[in-house]
PDB file of N, CA and C in Angstrom:
ATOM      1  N   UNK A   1     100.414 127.745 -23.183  1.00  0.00           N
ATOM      2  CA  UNK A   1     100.126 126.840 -22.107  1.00  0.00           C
ATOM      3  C   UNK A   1      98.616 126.765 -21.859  1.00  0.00           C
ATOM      4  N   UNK A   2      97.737 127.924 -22.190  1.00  0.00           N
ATOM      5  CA  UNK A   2      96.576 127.906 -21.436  1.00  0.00           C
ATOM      6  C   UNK A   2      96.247 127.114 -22.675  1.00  0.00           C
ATOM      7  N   UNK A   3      96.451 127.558 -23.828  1.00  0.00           N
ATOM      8  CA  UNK A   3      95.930 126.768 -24.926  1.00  0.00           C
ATOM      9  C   UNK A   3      95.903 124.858 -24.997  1.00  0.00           C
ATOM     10  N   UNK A   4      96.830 123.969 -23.966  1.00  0.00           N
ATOM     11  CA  UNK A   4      97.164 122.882 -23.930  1.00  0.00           C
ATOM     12  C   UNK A   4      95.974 122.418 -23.486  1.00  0.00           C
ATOM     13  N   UNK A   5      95.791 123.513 -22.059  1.00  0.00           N
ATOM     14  CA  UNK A   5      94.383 123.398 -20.917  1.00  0.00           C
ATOM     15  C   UNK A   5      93.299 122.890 -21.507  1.00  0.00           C
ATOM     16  N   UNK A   6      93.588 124.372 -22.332  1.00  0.00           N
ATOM     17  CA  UNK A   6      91.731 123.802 -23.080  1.00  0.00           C
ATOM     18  C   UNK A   6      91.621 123.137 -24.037  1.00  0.00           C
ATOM     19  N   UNK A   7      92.759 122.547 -24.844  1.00  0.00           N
ATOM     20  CA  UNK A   7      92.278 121.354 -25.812  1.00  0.00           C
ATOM     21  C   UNK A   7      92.444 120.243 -24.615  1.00  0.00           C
ATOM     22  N   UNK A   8      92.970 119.672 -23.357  1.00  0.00           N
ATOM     23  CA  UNK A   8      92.776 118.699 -22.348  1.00  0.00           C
ATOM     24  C   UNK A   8      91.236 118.623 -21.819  1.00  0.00           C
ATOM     25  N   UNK A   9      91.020 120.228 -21.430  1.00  0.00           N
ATOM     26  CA  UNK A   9      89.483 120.473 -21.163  1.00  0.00           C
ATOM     27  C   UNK A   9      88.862 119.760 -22.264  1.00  0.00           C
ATOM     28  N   UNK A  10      89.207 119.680 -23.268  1.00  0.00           N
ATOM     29  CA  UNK A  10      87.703 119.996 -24.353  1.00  0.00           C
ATOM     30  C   UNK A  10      87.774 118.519 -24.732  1.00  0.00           C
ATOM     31  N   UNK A  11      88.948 117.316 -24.467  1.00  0.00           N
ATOM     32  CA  UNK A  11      88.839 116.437 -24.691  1.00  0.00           C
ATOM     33  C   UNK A  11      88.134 115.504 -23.938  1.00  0.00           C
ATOM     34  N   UNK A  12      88.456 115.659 -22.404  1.00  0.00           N
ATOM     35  CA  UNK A  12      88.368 115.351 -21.462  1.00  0.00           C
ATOM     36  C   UNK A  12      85.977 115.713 -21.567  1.00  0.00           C
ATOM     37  N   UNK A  13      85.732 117.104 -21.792  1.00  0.00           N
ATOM     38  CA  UNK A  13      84.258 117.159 -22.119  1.00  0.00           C
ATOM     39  C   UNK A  13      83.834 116.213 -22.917  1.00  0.00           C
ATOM     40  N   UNK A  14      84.577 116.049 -23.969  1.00  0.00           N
ATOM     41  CA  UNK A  14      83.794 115.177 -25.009  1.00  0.00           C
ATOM     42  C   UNK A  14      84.039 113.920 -24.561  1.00  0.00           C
ATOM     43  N   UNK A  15      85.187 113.290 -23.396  1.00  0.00           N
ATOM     44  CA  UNK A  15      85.182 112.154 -23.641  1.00  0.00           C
ATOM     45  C   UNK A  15      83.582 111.667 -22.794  1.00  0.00           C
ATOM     46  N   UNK A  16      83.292 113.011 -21.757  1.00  0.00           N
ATOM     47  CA  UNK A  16      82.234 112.907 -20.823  1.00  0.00           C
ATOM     48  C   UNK A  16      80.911 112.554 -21.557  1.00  0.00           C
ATOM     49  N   UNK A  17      80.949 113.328 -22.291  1.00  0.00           N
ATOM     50  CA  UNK A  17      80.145 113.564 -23.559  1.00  0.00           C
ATOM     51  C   UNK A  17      79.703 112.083 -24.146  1.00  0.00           C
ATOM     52  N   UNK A  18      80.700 111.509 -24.903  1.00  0.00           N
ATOM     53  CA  UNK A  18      80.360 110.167 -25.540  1.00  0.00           C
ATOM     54  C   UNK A  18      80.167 109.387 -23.972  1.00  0.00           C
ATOM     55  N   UNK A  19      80.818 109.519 -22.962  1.00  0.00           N
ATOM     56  CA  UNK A  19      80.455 107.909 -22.140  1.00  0.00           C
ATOM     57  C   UNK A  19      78.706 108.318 -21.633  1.00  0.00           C
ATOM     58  N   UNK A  20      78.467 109.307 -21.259  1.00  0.00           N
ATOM     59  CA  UNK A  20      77.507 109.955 -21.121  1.00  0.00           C
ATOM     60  C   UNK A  20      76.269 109.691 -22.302  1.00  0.00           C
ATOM     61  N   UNK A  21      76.258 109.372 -23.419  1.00  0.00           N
ATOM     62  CA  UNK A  21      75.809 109.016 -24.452  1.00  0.00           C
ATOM     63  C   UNK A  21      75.366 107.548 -24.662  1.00  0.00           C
ATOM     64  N   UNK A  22      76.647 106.774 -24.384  1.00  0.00           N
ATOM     65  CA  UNK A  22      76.714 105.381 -24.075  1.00  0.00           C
ATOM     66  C   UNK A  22      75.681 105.384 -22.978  1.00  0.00           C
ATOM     67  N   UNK A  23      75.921 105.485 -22.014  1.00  0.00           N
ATOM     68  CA  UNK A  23      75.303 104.996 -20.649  1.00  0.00           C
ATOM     69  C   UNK A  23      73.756 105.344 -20.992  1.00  0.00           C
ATOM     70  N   UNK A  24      73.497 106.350 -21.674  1.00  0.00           N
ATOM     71  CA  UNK A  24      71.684 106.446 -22.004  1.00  0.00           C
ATOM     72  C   UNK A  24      71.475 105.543 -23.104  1.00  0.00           C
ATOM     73  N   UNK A  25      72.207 105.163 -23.891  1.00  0.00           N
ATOM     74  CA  UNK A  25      72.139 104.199 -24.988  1.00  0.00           C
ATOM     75  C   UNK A  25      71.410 102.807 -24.058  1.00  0.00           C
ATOM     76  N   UNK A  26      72.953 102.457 -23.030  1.00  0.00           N
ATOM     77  CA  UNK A  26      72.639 100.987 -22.645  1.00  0.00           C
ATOM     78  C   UNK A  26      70.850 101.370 -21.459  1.00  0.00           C
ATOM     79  N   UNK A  27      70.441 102.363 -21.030  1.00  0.00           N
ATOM     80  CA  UNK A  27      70.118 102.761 -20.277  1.00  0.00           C
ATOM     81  C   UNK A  27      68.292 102.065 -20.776  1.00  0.00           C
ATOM     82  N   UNK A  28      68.537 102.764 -22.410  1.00  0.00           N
ATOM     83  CA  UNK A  28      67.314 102.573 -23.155  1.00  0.00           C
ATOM     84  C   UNK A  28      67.390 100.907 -23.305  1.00  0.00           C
ATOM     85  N   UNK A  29      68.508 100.618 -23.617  1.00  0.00           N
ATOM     86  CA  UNK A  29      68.174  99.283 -23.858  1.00  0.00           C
ATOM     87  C   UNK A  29      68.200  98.360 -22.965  1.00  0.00           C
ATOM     88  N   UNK A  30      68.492  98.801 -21.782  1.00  0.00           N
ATOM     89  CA  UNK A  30      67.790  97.940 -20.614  1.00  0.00           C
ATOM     90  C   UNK A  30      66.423  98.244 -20.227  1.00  0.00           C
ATOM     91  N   UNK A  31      66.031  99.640 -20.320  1.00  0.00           N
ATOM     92  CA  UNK A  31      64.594  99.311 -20.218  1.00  0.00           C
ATOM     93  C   UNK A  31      64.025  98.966 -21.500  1.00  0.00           C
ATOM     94  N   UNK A  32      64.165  98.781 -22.337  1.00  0.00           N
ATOM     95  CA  UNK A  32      63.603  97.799 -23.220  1.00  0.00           C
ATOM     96  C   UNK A  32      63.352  96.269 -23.254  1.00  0.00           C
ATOM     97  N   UNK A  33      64.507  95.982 -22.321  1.00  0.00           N
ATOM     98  CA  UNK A  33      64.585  94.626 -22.065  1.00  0.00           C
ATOM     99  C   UNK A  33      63.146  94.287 -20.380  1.00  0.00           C
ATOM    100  N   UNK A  34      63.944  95.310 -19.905  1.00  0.00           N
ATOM    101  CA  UNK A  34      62.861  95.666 -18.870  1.00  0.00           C
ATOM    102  C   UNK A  34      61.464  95.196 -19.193  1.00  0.00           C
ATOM    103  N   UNK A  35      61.277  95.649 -20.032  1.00  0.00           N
ATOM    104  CA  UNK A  35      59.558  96.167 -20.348  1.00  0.00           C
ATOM    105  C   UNK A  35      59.021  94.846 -20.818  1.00  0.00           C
ATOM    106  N   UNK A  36      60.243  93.756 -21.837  1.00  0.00           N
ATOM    107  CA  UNK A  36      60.167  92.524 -22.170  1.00  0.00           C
ATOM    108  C   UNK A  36      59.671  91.303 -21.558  1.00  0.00           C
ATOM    109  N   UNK A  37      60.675  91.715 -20.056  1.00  0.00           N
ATOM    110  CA  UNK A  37      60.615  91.007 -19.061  1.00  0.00           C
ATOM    111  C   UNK A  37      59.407  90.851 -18.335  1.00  0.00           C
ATOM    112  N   UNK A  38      58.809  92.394 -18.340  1.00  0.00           N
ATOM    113  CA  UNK A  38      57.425  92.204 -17.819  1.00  0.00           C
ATOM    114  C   UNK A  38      56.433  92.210 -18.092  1.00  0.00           C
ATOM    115  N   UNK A  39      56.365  91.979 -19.309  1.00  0.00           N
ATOM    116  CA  UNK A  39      55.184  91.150 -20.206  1.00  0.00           C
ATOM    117  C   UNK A  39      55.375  90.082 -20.096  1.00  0.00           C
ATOM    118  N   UNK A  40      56.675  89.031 -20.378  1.00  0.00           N
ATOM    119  CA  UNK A  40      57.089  87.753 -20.448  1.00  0.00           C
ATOM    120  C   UNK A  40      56.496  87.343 -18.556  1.00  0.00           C
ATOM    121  N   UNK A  41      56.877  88.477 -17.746  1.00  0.00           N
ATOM    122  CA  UNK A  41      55.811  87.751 -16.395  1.00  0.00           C
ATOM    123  C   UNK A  41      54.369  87.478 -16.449  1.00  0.00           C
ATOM    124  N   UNK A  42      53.487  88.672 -16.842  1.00  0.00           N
ATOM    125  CA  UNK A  42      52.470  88.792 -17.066  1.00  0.00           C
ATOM    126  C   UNK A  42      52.028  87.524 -17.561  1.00  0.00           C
ATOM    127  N   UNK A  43      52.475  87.466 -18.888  1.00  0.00           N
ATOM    128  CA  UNK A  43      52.069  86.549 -19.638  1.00  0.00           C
ATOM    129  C   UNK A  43      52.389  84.896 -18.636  1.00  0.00           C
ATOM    130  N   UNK A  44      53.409  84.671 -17.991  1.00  0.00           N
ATOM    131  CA  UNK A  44      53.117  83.429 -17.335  1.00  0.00           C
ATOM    132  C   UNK A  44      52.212  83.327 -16.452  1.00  0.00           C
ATOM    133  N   UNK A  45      52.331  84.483 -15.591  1.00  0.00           N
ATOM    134  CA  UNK A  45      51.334  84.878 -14.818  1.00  0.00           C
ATOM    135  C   UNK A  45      49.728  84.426 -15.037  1.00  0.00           C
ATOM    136  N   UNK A  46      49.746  84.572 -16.138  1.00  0.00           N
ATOM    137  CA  UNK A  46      48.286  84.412 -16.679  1.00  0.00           C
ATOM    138  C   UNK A  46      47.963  82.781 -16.744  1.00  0.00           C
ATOM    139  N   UNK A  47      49.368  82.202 -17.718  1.00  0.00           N
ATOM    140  CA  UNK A  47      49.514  80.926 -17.910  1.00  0.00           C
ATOM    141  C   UNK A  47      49.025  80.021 -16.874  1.00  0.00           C
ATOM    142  N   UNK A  48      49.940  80.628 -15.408  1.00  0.00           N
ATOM    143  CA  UNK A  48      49.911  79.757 -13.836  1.00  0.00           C
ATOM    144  C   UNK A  48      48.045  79.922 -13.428  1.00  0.00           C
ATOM    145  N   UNK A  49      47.418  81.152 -13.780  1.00  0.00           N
ATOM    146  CA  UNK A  49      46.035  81.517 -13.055  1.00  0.00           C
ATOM    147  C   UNK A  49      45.827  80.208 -13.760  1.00  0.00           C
ATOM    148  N   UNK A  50      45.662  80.305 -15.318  1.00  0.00           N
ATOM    149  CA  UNK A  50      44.934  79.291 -16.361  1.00  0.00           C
ATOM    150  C   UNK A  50      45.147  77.902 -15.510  1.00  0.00           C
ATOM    151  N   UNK A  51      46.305  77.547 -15.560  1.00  0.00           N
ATOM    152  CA  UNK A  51      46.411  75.914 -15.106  1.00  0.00           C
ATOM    153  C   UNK A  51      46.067  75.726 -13.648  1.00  0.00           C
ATOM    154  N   UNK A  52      46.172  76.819 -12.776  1.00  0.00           N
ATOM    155  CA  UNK A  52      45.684  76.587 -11.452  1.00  0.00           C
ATOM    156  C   UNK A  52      43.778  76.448 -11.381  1.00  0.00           C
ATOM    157  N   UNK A  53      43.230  77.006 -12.778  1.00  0.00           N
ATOM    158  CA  UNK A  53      41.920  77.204 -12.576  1.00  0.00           C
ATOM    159  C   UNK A  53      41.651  75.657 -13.074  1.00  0.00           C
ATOM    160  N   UNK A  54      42.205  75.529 -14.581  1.00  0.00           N
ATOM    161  CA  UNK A  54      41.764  74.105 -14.447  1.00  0.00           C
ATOM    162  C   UNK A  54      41.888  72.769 -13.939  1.00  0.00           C
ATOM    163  N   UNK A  55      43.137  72.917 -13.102  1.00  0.00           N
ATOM    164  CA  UNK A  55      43.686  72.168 -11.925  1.00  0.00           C
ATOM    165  C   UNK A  55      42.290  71.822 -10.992  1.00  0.00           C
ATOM    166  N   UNK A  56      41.961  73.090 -10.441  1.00  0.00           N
ATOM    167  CA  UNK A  56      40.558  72.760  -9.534  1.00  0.00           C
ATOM    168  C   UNK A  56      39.493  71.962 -10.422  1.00  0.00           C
ATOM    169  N   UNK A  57      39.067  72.765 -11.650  1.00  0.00           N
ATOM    170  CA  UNK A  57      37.750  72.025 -12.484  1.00  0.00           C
ATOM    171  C   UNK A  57      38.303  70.506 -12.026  1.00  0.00           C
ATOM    172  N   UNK A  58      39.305  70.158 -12.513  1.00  0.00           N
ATOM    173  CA  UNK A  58      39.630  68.796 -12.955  1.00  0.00           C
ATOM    174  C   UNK A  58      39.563  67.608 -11.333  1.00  0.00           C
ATOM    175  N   UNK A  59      40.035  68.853 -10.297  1.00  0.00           N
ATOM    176  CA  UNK A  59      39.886  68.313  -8.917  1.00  0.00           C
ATOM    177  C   UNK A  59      38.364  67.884  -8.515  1.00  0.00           C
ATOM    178  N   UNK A  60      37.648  68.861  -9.001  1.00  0.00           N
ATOM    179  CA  UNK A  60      36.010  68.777  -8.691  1.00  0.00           C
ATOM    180  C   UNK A  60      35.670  67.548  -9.450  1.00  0.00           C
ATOM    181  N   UNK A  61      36.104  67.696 -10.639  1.00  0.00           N
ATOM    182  CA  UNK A  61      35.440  66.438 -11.793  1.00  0.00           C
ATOM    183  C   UNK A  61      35.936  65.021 -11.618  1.00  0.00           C
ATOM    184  N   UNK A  62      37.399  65.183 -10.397  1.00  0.00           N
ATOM    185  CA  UNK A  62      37.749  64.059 -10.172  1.00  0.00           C
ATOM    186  C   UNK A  62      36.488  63.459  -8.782  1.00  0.00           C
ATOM    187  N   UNK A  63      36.326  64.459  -7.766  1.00  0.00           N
ATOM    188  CA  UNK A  63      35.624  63.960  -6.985  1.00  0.00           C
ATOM    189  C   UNK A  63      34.082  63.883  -6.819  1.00  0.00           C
ATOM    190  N   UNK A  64      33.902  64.173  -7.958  1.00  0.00           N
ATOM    191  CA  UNK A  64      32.740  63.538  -8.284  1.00  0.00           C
ATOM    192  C   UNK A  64      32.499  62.197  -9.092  1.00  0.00           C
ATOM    193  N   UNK A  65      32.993  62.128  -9.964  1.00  0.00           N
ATOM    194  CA  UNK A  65      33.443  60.716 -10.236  1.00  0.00           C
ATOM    195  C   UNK A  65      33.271  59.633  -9.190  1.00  0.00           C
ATOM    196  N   UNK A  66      34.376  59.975  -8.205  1.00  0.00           N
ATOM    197  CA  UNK A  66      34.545  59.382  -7.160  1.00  0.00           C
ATOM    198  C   UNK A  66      33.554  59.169  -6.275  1.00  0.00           C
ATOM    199  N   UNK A  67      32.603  60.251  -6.173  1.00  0.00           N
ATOM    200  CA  UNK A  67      31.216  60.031  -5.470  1.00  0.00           C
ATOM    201  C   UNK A  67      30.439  58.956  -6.226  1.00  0.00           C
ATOM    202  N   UNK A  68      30.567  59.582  -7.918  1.00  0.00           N
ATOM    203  CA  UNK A  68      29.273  58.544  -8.373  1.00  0.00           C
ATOM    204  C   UNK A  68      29.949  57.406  -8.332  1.00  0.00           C
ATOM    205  N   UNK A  69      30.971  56.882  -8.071  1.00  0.00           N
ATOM    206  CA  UNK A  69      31.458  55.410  -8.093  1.00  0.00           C
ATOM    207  C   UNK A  69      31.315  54.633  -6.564  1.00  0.00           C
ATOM    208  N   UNK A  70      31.277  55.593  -5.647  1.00  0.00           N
ATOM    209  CA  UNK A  70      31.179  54.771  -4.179  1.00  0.00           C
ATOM    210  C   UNK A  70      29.711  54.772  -4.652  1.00  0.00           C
ATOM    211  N   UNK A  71      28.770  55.361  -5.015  1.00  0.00           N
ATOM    212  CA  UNK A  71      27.319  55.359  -4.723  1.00  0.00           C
ATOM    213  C   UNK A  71      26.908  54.384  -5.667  1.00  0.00           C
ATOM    214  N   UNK A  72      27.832  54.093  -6.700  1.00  0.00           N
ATOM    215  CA  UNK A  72      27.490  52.950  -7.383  1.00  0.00           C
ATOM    216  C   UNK A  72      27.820  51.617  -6.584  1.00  0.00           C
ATOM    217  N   UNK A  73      29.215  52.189  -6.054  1.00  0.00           N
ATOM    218  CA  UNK A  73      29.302  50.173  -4.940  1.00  0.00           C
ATOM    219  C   UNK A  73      28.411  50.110  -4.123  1.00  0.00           C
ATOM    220  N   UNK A  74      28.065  51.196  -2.921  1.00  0.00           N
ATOM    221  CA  UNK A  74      27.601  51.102  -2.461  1.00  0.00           C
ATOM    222  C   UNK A  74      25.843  50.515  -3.033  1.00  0.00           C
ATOM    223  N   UNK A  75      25.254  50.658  -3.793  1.00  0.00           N
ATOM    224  CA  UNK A  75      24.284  49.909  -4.652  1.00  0.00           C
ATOM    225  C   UNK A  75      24.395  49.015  -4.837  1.00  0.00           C
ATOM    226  N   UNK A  76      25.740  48.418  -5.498  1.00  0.00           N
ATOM    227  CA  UNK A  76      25.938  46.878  -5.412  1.00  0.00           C
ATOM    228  C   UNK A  76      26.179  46.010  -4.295  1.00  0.00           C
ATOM    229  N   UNK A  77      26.472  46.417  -3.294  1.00  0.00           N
ATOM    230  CA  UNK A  77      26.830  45.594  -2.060  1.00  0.00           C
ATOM    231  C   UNK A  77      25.228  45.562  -1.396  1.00  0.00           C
ATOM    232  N   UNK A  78      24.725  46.608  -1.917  1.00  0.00           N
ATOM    233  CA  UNK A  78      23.119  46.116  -1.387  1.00  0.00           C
ATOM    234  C   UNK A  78      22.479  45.428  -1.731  1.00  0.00           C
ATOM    235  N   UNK A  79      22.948  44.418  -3.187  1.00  0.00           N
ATOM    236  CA  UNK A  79      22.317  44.071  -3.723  1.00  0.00           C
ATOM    237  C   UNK A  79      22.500  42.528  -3.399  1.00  0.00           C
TER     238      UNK A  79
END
């Protein structure tokens, strides 16, 4: 009888054993994915600074334009 115990015990360890195994398996491969993820932010991250910076250049370059063109009507209506 005791002998039943401990092959139940010893199955019952190992089954602990393998799920225990599994779970660090998926464990690694979520932080792998993890780590993916936060480069893949970074990296937009960077993308959004980039287009927000040249967003402004392009805002400035629009309103200047816009200056030298009133200062040009304004020249012609004086004329």
């Amino acid at each position: 009888m005791s002998f039943e115990v401990f092959n139940k015990l010893e199955s019952k360890v190992q089954q602990a054993i393998d799920t225990i195994t599994l779970l660090q398996m998926e464990i690694d491969k979520l932080k792998d994915k993890n780590s993916i993820l936060i480069q893949e932010i970074s990296n937009l991250k960077s993308g959004t600074e980039l287009l927000v910076r040249e967003n402004e250049q392009l805002k400035q370059e629009q309103k200047t334009w816009q200056d030298r063109l009133r200062g040009l009507l304004g020249k012609m209506e004086e004329v």
